[in-house]
Protein backbone atom coordinates (compact mmCIF):
# COMPACT_ATOMS: atom_id res chain seq x y z
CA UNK A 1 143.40 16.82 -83.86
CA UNK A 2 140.89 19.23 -84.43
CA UNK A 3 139.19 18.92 -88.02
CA UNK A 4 136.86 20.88 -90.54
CA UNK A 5 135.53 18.23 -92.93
CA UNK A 6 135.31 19.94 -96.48
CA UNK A 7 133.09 18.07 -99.02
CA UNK A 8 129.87 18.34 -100.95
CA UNK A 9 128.21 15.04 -102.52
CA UNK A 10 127.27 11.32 -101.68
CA UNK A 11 130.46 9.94 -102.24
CA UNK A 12 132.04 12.28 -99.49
CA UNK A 13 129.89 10.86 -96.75
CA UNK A 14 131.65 7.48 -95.57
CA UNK A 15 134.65 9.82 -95.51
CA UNK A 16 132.89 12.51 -92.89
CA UNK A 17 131.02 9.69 -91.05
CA UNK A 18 134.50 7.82 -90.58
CA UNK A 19 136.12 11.11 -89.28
CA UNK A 20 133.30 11.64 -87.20
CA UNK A 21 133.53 8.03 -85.46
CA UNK A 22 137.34 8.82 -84.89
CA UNK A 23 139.43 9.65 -82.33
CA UNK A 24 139.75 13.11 -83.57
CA UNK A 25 137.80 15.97 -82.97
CA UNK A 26 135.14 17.28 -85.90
CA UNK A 27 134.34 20.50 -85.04
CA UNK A 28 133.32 22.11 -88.36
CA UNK A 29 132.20 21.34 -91.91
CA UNK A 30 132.32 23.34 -95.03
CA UNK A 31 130.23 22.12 -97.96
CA UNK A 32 128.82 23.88 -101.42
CA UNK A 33 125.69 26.28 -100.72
CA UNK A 34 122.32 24.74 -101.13
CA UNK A 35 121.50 24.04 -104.82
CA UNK A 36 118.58 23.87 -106.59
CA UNK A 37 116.79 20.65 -107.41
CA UNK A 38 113.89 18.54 -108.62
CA UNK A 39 110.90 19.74 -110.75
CA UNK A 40 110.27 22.22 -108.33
CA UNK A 41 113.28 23.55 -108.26
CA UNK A 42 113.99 24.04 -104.43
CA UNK A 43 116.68 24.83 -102.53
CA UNK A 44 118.15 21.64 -101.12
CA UNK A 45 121.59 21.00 -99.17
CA UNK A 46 124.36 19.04 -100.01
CA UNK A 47 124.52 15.08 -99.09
CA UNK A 48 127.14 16.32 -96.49
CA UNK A 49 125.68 19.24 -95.21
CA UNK A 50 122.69 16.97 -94.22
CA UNK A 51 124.70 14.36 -92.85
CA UNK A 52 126.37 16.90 -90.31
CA UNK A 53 123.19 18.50 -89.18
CA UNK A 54 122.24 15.05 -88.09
CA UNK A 55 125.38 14.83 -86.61
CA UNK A 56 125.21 17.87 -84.98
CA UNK A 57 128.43 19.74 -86.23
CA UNK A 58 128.18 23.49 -87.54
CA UNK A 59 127.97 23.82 -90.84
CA UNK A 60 129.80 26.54 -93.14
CA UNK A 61 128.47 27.07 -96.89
CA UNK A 62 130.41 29.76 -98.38
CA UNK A 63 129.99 30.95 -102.20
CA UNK A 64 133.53 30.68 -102.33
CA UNK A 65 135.86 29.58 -100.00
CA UNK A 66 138.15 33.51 -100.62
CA UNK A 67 134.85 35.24 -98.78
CA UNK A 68 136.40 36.71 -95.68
CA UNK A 69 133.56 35.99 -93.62
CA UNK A 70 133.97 32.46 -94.30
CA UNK A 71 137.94 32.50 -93.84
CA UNK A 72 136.83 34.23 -90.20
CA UNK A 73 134.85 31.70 -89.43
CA UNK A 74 137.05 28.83 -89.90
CA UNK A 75 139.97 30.57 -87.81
CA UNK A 76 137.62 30.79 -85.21
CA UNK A 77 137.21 27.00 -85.33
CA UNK A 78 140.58 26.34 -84.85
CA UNK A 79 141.45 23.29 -87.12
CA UNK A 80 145.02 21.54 -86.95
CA UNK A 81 144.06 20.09 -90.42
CA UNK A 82 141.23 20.32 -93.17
CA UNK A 83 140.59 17.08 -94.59
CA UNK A 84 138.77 17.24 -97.94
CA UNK A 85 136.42 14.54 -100.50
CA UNK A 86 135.16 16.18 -103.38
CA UNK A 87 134.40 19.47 -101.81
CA UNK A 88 133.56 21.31 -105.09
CA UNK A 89 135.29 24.85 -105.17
CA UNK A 90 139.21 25.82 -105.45
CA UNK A 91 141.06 26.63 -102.08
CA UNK A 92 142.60 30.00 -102.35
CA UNK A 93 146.43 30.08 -100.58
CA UNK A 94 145.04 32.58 -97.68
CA UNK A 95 142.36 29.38 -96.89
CA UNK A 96 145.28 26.81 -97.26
CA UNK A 97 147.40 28.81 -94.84
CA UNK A 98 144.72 28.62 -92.33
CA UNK A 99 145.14 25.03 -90.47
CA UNK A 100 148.76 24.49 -89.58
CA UNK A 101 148.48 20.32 -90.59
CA UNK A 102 147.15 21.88 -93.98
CA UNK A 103 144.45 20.82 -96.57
CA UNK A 104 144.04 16.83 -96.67
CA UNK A 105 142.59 15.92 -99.90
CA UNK A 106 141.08 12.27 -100.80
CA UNK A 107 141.28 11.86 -104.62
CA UNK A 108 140.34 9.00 -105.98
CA UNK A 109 142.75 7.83 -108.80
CA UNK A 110 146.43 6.58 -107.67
CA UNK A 111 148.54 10.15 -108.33
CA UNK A 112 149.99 11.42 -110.60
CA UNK A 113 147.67 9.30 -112.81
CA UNK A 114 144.25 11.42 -113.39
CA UNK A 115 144.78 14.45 -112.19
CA UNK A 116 141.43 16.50 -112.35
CA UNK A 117 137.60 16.32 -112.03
CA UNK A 118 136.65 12.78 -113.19
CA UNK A 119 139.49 10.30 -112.62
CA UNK A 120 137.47 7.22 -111.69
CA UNK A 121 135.57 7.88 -115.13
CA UNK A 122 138.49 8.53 -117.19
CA UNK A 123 140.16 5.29 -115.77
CA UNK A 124 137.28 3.09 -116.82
CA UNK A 125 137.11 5.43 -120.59
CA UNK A 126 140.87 3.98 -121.16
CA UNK A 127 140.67 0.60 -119.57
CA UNK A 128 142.28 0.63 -116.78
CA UNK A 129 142.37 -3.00 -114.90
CA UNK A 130 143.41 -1.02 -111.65
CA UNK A 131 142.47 2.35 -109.81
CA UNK A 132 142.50 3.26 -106.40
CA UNK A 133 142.60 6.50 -104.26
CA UNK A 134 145.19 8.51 -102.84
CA UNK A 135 145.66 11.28 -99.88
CA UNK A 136 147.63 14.64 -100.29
CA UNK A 137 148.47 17.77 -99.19
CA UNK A 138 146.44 20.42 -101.10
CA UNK A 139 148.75 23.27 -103.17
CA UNK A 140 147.84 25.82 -105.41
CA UNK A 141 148.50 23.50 -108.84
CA UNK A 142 145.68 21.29 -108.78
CA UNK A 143 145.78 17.94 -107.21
CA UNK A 144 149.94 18.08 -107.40
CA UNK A 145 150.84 18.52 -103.75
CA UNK A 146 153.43 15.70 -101.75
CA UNK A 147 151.39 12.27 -101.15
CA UNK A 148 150.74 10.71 -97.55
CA UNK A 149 149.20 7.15 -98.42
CA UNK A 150 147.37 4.84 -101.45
CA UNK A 151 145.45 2.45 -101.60
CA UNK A 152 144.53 0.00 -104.86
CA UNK A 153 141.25 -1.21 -106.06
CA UNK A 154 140.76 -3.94 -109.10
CA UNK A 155 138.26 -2.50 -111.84
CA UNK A 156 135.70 -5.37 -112.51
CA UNK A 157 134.72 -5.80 -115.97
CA UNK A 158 131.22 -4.67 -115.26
CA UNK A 159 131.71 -1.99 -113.05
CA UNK A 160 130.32 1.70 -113.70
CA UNK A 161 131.54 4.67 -112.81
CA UNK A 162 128.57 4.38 -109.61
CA UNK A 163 129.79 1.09 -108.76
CA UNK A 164 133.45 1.85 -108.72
CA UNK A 165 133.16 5.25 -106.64
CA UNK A 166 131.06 4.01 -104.19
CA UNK A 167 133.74 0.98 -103.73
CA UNK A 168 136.55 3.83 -103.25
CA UNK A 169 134.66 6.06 -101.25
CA UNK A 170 134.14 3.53 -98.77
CA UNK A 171 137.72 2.17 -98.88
CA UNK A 172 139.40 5.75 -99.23
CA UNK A 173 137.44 6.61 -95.83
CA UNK A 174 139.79 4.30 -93.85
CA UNK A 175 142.66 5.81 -95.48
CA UNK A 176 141.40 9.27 -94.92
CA UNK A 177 141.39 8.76 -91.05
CA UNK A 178 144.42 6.68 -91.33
CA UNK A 179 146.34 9.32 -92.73
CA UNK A 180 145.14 12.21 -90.42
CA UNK A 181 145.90 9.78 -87.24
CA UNK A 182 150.05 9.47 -88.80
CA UNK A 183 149.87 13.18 -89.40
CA UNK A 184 148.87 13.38 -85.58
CA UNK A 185 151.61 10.71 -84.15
CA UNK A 186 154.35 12.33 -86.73
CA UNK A 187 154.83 8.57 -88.20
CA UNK A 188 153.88 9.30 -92.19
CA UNK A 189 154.99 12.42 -93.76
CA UNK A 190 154.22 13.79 -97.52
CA UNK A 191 156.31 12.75 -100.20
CA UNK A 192 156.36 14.82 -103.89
CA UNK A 193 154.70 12.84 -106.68
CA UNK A 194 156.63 10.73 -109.54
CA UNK A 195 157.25 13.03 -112.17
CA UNK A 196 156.33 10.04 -114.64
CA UNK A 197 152.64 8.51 -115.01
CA UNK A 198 150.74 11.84 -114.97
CA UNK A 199 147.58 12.11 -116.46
CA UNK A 200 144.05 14.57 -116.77
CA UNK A 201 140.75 13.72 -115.84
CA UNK A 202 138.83 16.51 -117.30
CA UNK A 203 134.97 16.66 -116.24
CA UNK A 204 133.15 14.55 -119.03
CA UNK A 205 130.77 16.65 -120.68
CA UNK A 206 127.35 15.67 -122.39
CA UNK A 207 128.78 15.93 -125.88
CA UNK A 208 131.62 13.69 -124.88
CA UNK A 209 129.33 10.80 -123.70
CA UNK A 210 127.57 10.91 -127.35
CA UNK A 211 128.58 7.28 -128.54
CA UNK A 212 130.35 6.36 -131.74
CA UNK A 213 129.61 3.50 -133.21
CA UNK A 214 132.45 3.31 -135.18
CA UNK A 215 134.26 2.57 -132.56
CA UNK A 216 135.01 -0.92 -131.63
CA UNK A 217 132.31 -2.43 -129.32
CA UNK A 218 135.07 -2.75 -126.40
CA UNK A 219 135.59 1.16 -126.26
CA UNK A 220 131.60 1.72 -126.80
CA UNK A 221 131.13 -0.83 -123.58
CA UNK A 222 133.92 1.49 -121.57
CA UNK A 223 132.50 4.47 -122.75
CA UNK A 224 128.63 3.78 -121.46
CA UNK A 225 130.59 2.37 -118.48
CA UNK A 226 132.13 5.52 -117.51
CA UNK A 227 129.68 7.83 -117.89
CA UNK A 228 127.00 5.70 -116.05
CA UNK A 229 125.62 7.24 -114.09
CA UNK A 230 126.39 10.92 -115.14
CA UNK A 231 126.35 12.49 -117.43
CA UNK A 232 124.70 9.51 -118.96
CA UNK A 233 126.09 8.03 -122.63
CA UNK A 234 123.63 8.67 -125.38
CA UNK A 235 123.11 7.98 -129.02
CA UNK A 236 119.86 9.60 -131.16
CA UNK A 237 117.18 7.82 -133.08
CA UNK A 238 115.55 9.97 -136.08
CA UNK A 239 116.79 12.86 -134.44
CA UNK A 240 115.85 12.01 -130.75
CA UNK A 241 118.07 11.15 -127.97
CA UNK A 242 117.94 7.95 -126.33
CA UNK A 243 120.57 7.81 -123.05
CA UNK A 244 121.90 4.47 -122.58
CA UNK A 245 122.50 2.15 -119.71
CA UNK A 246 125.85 -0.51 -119.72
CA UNK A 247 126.01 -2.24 -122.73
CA UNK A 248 127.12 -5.92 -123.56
CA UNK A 249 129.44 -6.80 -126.33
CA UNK A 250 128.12 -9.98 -128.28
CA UNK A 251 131.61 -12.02 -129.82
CA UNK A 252 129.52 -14.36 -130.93
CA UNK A 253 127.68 -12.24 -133.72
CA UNK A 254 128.66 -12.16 -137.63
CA UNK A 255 128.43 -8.23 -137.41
CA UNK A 256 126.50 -5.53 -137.88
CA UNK A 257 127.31 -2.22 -140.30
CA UNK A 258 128.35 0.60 -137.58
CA UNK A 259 124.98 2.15 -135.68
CA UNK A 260 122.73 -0.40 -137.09
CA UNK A 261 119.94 -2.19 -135.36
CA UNK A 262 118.75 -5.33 -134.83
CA UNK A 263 115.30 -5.87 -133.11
CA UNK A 264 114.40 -9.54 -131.81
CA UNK A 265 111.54 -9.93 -129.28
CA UNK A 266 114.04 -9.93 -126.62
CA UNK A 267 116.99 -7.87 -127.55
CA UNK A 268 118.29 -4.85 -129.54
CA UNK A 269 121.79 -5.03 -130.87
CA UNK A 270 123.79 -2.72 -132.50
CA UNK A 271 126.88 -2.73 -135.00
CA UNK A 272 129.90 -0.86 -133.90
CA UNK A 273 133.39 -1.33 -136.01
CA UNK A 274 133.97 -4.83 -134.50
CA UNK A 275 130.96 -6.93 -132.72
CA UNK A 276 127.63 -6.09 -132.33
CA UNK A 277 126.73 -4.60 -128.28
CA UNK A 278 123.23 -5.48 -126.68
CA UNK A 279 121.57 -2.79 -125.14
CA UNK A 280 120.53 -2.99 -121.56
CA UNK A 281 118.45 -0.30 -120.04
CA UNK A 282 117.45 3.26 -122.39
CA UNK A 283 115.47 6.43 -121.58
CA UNK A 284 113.72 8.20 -124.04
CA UNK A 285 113.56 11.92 -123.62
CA UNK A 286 110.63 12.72 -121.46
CA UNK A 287 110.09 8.53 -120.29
CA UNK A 288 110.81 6.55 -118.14
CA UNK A 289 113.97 4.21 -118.12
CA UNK A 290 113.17 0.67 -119.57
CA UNK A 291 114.58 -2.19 -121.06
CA UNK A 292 115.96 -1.99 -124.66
CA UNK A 293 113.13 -4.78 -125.83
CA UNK A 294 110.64 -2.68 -124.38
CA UNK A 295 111.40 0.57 -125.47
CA UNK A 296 111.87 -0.71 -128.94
CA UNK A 297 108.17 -2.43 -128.70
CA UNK A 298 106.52 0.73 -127.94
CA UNK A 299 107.99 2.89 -130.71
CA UNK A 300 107.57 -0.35 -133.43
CA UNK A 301 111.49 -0.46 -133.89
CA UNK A 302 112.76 -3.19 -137.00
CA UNK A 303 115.41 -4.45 -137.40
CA UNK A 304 117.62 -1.86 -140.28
CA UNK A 305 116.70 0.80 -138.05
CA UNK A 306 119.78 3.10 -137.00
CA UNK A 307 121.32 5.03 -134.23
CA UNK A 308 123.29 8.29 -135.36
């Protein structure tokens, strides 16, 4: 078939590079425009936009995917279908109309469970022991359109949100391309999602990665988990914030009183509702990232001190 590639960050990559290294024919991608970035602020484009310039595929970076220009452009390409990772921008029903195969989407959550922005972070936020990633057929309700294929992937006790999405982008490649080739041969077609099992996946904002400790150290551990690497979980010390890296739970501790510290030459623990949690890595505002034992070093932390 012939196929536009839609998509905009890292984790959309292993899905164009496996479409590209297909059978089928890539003769377009559409990513976000170029974004500013870095101290300097400079234009830069998208992971996949600079992927398919090395590839040599045209590239198409509409403001929004209703410009006519832009729904020209792709008619003029052609496409039998539009498969789609993370692409960034909602499909208006005149762009859906366009290929005849439709919009493919990759999400990566098994549907109807975490519907939305964030579903890999939401499923480690609520403790999920399994995720995984499913393709559909883009409609106007968002991601609610008839399923074509799954696949499953354990959560590991450790994982971050990083580790886990990298995992299921590379996985939810093969199922990408596997589902385009049985919409090509006719031998998979969409089924409508259970109506049982849904859930949201809003995008997690800064204010919700602000940790509690009153919370029991388990959901404080899933909560740093989730939101590593963005937008980062943070707590504040005397009124500045300090963003925090995966934390460990410590059973084996009598307790601490709920955002309490405790400072030994090698560690810094502190009390949630159940069992103390080591910090691992923390960033000051304007420093670098470092070690808890460090950080807590330089600014002369004791034990007694809090987090709020």
């Amino acid at each position: 078939m012939r196929l536009v590639f839609a998509g905009t960050p890292e984790v959309a990559v292993p899905s164009l590079d496996a479409i590209a290294a297909s059978d089928h024919d890539l003769v377009g991608v559409v990513t976000r425009p170029d974004a500013a970035a870095g101290r300097g602020r400079k234009l830069v484009a998208s992971p996949v936009a600079q992927r398919a310039e090395e590839l040599g595929v045209p590239v198409l970076k509409p403001e929004h995917p209703r410009d006519p220009d832009f729904q020209a452009a792709l008619r003029a390409l052609a496409p039998d279908c539009c498969p789609v990772v993370a692409y960034g921008a909602l499909l208006p029903q005149s762009a859906l109309d366009i290929p005849p195969h439709g919009w493919v989407n990759l999400h990566f959550s098994v549907l109807p469970a975490w519907r939305g922005a964030a579903p890999v972070q939401h499923a480690l936020w609520a403790g999920d022991e399994v995720t995984g990633a499913t393709t559909f057929r883009i409609v106007k309700a968002m991601d609610a359109g008839p399923t074509f294929g799954v696949m499953t992937e354990t959560i590991r006790p450790t994982d971050t949100a990083g580790d886990l999405l990298a995992r299921l982008a590379e996985g939810g490649a093969g199922l990408l391309v596997a589902t385009l080739d049985g919409i090509e041969d006719g031998s998979i077609e969409a089924r409508e999602q259970p109506v049982d099992g849904l859930s949201l996946a809003p995008k997690i904002t800064v204010d919700d990665a602000r940790v509690d400790w009153n919370h029991a150290a388990a959901a404080v551990d899933r909560l740093v988990r989730a939101c590593t690497p963005a937008p980062g979980a943070w707590s504040t010390h005397e009124g500045e914030r300090i963003k925090l890296g995966p934390v460990v739970p410590e059973p084996g501790h009598a307790g601490l009183p709920p955002g309490e510290l405790e400072v030994t030459k090698r560690a810094v623990l502190v009390g949630t509702s159940t069992v103390p949690v080591r910090l691992g890595q923390v960033k000051a505002f304007g420093k670098k990232e470092m070690p808890a034992a460090d950080w807590a070093r330089g600014v002369r932390l004791e034990s007694g001190a809090r987090f709020a």
